[in-house]
PDB file of N, CA and C in Angstrom:
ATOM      1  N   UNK A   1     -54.675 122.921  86.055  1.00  0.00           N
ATOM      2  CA  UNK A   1     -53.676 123.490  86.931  1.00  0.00           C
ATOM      3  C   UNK A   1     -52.827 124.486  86.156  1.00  0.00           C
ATOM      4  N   UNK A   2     -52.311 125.497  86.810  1.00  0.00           N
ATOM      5  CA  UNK A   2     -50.946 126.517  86.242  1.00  0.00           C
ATOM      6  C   UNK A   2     -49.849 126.106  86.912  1.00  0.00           C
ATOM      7  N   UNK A   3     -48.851 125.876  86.192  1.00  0.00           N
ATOM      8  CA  UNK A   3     -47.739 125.995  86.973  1.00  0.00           C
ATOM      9  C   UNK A   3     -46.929 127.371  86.169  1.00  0.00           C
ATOM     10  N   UNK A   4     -46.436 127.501  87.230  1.00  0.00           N
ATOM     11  CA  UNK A   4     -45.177 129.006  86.975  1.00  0.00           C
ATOM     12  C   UNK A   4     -43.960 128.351  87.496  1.00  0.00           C
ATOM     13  N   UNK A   5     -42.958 128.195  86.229  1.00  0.00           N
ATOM     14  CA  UNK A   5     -41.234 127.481  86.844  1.00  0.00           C
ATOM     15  C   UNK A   5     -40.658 128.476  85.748  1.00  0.00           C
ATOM     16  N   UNK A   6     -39.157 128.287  87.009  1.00  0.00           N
ATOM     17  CA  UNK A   6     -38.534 128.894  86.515  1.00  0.00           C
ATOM     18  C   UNK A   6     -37.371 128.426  86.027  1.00  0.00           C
ATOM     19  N   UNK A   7     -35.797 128.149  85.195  1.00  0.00           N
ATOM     20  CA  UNK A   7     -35.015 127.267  84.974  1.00  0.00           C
ATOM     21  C   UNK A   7     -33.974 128.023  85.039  1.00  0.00           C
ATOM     22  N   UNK A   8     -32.656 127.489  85.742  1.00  0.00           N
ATOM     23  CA  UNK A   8     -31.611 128.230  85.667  1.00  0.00           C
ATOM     24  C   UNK A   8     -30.541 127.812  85.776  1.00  0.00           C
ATOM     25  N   UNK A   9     -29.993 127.923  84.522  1.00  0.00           N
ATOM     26  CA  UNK A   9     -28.568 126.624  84.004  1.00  0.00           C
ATOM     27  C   UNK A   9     -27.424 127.530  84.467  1.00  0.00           C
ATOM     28  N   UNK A  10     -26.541 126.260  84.655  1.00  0.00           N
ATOM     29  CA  UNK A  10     -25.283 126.958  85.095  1.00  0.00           C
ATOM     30  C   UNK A  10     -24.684 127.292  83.808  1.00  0.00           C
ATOM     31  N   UNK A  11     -23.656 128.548  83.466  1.00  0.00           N
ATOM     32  CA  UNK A  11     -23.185 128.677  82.420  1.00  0.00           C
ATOM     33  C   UNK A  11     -21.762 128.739  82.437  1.00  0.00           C
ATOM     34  N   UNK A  12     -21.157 127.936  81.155  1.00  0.00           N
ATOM     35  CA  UNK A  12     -19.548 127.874  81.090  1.00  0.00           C
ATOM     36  C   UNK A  12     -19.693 129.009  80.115  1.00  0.00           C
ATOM     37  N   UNK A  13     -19.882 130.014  79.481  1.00  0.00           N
ATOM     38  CA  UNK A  13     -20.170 131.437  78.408  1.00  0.00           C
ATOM     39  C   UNK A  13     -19.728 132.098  79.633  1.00  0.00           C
ATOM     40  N   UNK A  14     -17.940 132.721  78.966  1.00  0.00           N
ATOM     41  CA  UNK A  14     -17.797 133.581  79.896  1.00  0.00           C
ATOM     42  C   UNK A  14     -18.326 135.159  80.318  1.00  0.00           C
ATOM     43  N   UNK A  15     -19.464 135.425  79.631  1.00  0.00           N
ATOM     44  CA  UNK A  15     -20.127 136.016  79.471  1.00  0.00           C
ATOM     45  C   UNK A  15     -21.255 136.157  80.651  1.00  0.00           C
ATOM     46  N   UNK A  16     -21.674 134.579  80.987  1.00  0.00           N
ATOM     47  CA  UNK A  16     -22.326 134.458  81.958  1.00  0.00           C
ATOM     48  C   UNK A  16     -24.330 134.479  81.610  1.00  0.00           C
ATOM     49  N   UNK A  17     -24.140 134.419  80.217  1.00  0.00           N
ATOM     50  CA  UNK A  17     -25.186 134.114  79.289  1.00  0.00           C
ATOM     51  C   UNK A  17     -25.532 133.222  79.150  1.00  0.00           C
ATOM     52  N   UNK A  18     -27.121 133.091  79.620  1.00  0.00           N
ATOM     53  CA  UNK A  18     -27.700 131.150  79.773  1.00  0.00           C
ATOM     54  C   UNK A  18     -29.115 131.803  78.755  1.00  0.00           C
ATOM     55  N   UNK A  19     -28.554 132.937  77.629  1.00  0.00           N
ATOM     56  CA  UNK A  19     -30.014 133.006  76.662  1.00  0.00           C
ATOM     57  C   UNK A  19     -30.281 131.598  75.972  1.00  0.00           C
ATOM     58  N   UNK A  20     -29.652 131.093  75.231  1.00  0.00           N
ATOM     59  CA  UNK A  20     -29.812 129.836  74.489  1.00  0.00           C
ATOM     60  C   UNK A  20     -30.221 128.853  75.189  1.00  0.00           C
ATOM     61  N   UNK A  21     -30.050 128.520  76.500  1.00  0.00           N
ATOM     62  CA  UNK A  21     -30.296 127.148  77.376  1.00  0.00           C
ATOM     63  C   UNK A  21     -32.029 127.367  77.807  1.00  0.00           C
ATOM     64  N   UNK A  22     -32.240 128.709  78.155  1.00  0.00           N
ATOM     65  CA  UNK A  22     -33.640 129.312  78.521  1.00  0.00           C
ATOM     66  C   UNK A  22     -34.718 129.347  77.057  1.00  0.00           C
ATOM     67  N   UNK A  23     -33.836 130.100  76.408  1.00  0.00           N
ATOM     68  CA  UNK A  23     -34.743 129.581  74.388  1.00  0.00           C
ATOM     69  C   UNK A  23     -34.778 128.045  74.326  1.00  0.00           C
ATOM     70  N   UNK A  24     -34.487 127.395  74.585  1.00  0.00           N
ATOM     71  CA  UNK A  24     -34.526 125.893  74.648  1.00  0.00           C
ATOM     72  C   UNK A  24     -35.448 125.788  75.137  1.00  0.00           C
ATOM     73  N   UNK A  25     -35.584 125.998  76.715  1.00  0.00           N
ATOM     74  CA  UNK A  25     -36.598 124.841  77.321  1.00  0.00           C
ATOM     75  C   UNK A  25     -37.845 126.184  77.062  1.00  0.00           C
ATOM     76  N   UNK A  26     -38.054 127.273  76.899  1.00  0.00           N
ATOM     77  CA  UNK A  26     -39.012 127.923  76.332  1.00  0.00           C
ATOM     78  C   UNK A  26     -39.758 127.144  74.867  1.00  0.00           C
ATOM     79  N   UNK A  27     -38.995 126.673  73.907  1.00  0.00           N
ATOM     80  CA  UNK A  27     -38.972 126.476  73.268  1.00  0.00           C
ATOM     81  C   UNK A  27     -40.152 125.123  73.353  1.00  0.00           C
ATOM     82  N   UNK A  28     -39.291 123.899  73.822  1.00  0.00           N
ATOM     83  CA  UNK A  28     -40.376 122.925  74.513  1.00  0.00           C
ATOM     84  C   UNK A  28     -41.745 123.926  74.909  1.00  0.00           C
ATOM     85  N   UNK A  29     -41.613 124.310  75.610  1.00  0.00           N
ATOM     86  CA  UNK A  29     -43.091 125.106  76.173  1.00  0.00           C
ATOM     87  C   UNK A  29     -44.287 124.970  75.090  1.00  0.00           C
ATOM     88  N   UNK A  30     -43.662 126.100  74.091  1.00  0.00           N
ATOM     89  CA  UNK A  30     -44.137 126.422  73.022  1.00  0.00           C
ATOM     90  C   UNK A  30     -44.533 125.637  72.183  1.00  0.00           C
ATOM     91  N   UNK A  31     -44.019 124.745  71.731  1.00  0.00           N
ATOM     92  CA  UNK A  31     -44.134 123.535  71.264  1.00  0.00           C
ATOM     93  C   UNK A  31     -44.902 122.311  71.356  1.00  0.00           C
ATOM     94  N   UNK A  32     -45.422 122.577  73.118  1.00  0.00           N
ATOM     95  CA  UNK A  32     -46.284 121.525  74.100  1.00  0.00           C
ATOM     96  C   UNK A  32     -47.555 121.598  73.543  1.00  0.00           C
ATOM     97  N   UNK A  33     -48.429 122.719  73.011  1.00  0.00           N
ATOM     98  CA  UNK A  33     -49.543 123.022  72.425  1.00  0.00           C
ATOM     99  C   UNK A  33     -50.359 123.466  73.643  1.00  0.00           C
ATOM    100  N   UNK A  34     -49.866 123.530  74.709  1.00  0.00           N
ATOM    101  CA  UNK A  34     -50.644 124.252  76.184  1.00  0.00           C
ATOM    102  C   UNK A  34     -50.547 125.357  76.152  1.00  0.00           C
ATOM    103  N   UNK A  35     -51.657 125.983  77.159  1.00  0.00           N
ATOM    104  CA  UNK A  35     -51.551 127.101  77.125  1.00  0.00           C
ATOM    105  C   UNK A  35     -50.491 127.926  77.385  1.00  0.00           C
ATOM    106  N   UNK A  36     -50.178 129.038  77.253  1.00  0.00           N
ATOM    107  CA  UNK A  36     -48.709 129.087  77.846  1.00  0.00           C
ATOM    108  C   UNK A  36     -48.483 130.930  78.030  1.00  0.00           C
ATOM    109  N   UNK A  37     -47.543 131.583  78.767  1.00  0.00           N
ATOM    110  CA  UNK A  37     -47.067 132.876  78.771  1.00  0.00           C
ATOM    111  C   UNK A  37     -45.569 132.860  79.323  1.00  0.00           C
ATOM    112  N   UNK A  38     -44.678 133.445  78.942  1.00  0.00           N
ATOM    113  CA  UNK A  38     -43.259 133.736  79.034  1.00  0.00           C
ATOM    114  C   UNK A  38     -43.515 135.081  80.059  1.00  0.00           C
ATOM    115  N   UNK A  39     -42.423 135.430  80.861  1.00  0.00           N
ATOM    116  CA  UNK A  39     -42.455 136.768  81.547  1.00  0.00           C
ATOM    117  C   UNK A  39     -41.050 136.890  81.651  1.00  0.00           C
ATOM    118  N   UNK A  40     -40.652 138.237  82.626  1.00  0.00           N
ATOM    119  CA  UNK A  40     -39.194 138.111  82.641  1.00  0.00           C
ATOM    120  C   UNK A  40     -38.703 137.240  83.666  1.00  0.00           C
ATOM    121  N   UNK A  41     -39.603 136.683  84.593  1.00  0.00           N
ATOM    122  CA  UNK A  41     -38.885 135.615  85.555  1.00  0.00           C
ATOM    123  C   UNK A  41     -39.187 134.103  85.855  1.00  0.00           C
ATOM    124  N   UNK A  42     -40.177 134.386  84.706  1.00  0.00           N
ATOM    125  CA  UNK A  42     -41.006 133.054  84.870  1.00  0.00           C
ATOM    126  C   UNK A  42     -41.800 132.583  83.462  1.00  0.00           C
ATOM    127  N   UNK A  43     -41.942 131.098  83.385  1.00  0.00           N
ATOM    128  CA  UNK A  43     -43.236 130.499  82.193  1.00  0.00           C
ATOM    129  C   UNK A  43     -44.135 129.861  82.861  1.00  0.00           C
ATOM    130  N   UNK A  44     -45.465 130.487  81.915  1.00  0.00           N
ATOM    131  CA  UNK A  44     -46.417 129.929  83.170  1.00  0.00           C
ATOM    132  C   UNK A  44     -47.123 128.890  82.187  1.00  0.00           C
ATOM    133  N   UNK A  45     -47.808 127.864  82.772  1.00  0.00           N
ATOM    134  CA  UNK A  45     -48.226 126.406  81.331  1.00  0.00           C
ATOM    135  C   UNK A  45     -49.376 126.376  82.156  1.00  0.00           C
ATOM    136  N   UNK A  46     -50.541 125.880  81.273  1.00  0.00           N
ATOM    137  CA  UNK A  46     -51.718 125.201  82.119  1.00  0.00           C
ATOM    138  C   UNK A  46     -52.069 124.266  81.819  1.00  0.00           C
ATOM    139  N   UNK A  47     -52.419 123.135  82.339  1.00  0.00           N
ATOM    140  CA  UNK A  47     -53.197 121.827  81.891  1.00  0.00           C
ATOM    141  C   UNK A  47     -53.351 120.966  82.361  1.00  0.00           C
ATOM    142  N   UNK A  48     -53.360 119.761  82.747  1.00  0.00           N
ATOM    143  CA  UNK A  48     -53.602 118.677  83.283  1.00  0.00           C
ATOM    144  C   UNK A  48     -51.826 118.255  83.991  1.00  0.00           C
ATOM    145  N   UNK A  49     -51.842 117.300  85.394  1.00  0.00           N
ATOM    146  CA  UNK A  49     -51.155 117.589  86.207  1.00  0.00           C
ATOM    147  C   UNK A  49     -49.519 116.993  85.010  1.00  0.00           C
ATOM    148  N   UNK A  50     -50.528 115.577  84.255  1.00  0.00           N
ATOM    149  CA  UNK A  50     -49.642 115.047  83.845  1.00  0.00           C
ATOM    150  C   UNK A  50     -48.612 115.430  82.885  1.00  0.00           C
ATOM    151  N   UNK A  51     -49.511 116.242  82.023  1.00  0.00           N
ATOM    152  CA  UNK A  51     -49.185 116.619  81.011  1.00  0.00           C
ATOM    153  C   UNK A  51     -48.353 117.784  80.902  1.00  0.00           C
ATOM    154  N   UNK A  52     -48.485 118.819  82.189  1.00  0.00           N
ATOM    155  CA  UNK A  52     -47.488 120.224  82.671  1.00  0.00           C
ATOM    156  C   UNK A  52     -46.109 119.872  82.810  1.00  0.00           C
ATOM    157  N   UNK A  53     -46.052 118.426  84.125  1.00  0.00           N
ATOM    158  CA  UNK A  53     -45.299 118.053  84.730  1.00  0.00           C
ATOM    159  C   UNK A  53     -44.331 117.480  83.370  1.00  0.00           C
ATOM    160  N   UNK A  54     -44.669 116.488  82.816  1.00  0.00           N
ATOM    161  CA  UNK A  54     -44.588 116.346  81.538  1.00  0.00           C
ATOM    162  C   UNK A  54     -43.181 117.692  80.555  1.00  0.00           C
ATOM    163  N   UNK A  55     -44.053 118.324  80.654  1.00  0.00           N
ATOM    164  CA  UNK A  55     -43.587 119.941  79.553  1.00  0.00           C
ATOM    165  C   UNK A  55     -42.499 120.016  80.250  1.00  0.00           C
ATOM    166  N   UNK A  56     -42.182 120.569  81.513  1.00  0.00           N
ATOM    167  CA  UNK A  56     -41.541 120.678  82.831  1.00  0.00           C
ATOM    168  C   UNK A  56     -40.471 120.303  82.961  1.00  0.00           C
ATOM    169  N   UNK A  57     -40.636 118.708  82.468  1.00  0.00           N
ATOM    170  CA  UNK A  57     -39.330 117.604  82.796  1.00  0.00           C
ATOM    171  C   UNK A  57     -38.625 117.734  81.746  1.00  0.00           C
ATOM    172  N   UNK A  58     -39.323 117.872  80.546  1.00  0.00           N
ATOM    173  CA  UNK A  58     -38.923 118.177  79.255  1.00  0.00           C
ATOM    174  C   UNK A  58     -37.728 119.574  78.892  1.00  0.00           C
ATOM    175  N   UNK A  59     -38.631 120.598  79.263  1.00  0.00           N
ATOM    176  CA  UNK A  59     -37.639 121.537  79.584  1.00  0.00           C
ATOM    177  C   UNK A  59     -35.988 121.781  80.366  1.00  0.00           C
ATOM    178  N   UNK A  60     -36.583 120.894  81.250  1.00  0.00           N
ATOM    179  CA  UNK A  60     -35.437 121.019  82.519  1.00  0.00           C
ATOM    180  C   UNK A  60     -34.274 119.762  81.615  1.00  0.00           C
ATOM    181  N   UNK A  61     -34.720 118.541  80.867  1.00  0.00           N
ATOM    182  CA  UNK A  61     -33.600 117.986  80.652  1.00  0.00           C
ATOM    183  C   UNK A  61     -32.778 118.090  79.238  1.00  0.00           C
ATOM    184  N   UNK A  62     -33.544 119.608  78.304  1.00  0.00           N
ATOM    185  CA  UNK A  62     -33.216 119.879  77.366  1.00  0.00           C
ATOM    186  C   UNK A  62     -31.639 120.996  78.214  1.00  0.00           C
ATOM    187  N   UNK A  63     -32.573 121.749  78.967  1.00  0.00           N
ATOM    188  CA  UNK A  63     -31.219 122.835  79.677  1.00  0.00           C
ATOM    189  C   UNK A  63     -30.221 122.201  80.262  1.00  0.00           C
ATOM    190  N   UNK A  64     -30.319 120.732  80.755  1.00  0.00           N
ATOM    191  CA  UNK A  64     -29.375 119.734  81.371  1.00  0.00           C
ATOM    192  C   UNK A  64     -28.628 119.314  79.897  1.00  0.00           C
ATOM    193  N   UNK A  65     -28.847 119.173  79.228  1.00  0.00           N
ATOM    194  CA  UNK A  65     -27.869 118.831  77.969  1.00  0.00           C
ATOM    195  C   UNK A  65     -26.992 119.555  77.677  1.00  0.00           C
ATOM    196  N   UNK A  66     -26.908 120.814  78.122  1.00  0.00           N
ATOM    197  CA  UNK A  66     -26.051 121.956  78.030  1.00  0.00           C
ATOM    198  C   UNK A  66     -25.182 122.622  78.501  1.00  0.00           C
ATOM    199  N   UNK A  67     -26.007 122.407  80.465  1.00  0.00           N
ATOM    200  CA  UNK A  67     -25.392 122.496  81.692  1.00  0.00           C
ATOM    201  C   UNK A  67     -24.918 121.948  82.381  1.00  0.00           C
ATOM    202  N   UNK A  68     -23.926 121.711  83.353  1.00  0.00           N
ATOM    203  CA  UNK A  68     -24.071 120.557  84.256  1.00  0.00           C
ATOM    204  C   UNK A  68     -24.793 120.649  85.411  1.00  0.00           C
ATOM    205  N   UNK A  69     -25.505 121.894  85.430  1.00  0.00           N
ATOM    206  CA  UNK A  69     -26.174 122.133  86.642  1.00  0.00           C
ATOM    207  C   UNK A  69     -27.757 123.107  86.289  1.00  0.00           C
ATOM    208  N   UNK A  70     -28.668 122.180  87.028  1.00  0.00           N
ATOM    209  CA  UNK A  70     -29.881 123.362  86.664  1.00  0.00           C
ATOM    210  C   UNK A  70     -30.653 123.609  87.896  1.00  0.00           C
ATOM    211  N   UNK A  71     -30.941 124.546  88.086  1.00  0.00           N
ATOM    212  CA  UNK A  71     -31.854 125.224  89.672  1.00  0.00           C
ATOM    213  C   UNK A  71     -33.239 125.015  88.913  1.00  0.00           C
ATOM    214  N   UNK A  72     -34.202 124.531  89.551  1.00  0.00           N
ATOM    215  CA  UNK A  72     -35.422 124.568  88.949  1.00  0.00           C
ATOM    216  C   UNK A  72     -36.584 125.427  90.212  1.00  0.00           C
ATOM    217  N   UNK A  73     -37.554 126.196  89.407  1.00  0.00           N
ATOM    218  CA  UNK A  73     -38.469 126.741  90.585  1.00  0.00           C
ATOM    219  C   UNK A  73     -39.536 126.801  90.238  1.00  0.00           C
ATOM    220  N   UNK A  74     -40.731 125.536  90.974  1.00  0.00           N
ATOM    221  CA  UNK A  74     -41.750 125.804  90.655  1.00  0.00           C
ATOM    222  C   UNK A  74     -42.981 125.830  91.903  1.00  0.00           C
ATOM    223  N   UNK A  75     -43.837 126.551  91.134  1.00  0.00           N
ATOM    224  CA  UNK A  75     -44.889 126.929  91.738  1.00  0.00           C
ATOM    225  C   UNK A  75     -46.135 126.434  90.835  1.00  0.00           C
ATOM    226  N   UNK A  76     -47.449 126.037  91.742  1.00  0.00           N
ATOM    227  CA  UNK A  76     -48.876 125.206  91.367  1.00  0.00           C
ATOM    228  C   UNK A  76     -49.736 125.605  91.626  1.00  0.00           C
ATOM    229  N   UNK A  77     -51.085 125.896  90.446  1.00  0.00           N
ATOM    230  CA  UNK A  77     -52.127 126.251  91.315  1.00  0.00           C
ATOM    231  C   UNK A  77     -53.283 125.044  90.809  1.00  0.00           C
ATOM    232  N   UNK A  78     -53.003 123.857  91.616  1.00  0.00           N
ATOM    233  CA  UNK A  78     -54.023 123.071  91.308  1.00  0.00           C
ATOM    234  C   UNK A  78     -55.462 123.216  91.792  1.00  0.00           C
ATOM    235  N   UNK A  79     -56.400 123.598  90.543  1.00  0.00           N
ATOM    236  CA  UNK A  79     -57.782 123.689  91.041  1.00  0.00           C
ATOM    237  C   UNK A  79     -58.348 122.739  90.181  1.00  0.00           C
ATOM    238  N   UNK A  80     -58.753 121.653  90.326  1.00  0.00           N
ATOM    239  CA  UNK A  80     -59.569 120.438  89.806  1.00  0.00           C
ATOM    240  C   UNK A  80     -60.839 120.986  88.919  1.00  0.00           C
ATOM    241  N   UNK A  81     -60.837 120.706  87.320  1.00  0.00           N
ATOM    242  CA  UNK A  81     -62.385 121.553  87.074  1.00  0.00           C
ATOM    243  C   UNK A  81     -62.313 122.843  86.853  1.00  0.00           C
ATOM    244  N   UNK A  82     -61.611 123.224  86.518  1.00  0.00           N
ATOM    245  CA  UNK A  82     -60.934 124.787  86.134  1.00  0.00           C
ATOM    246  C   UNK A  82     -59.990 124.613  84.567  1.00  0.00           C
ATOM    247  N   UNK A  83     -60.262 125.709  83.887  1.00  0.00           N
ATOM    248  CA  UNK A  83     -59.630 125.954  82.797  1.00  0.00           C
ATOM    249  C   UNK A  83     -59.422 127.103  82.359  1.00  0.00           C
ATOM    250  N   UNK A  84     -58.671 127.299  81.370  1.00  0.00           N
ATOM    251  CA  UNK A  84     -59.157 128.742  80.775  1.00  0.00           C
ATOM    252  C   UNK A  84     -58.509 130.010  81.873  1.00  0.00           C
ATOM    253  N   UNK A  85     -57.700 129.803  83.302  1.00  0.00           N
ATOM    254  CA  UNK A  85     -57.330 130.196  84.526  1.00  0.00           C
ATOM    255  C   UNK A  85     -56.393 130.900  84.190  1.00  0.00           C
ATOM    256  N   UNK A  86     -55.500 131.130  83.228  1.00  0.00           N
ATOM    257  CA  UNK A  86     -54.625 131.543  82.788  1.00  0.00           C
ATOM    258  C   UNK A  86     -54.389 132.669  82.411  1.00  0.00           C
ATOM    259  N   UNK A  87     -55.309 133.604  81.655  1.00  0.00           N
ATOM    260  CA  UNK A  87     -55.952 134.593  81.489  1.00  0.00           C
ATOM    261  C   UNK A  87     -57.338 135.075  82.505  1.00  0.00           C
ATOM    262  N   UNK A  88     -57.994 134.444  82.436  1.00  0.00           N
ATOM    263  CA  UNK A  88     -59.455 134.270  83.738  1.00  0.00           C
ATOM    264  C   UNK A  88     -58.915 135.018  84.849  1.00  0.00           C
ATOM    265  N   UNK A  89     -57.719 134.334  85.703  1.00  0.00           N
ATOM    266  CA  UNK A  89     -57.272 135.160  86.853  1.00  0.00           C
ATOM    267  C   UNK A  89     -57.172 136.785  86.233  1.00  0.00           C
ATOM    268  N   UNK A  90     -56.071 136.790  85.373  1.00  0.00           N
ATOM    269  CA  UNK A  90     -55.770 138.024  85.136  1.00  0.00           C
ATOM    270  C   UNK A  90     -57.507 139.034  84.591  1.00  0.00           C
ATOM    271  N   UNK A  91     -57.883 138.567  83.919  1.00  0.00           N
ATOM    272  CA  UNK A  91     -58.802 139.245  83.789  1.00  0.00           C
ATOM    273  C   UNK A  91     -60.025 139.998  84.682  1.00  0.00           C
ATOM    274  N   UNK A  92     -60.486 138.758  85.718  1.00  0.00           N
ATOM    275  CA  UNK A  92     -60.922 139.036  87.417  1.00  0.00           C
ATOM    276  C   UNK A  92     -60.027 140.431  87.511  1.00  0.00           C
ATOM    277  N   UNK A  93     -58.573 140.601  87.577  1.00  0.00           N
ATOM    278  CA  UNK A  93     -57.924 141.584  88.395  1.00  0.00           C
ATOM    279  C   UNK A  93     -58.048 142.870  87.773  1.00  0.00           C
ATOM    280  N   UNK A  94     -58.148 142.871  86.330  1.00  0.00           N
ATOM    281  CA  UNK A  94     -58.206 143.604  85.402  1.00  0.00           C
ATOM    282  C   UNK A  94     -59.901 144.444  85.693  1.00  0.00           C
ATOM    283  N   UNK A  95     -60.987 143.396  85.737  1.00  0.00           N
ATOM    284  CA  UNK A  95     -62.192 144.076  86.276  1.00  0.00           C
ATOM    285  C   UNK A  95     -62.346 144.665  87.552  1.00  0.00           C
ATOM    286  N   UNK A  96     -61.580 143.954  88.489  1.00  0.00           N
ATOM    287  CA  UNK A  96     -61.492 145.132  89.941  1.00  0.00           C
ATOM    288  C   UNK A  96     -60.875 146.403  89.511  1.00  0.00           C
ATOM    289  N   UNK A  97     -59.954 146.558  89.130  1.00  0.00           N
ATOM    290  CA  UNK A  97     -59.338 147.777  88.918  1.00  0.00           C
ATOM    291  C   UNK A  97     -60.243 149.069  88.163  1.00  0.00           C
ATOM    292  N   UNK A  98     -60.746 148.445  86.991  1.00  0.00           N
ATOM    293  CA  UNK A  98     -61.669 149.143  85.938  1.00  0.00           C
ATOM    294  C   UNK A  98     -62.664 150.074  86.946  1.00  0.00           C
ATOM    295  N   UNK A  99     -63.200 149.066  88.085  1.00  0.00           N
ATOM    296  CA  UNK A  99     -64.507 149.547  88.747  1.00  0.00           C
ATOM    297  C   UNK A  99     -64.271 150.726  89.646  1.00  0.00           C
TER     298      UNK A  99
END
């Protein structure tokens, strides 16, 4: 499976800067040994349901240590028997275009 979530701590930085709370649960990501890609609105993880969900919860209660409030947003693409989807999709899109 991919999931794409997104995390979004409330911030007391009167600044209104939640970089450090987001390097955190990125951080977990990275750390998970899954596959993984950062973007500007989203991290996308792939792997087994348990083990995402897992990364996920992880993330979200590292940014809760910080915040008192976190918005979480996720999105799934469970395909049973699939791997490697992570790049694979993108690449499919990458060969339509080429042609």
């Amino acid at each position: 499976m991919i999931v794409a979530f997104s995390i979004s701590p409330t911030s007391s930085d009167p600044t209104g800067s939640v970089t450090e709370a987001v390097a955190a649960a990125v951080r977990v990501v990275r750390e998970s040994g899954l596959p993984h890609e950062t973007n500007a609105m989203f991290t996308n993880i792939e792997g087994e349901w348990d083990e995402v969900m897992a990364v996920v919860k992880q993330a979200v209660d590292v940014v809760a240590a910080v915040s008192p409030r976190v918005g979480l947003v996720l999105k799934a693409d469970i395909r049973p028997g699939y791997d490697g989807q992570l790049a694979a999709k993108v690449q499919r899109i990458n060969d339509a275009l080429a042609d």
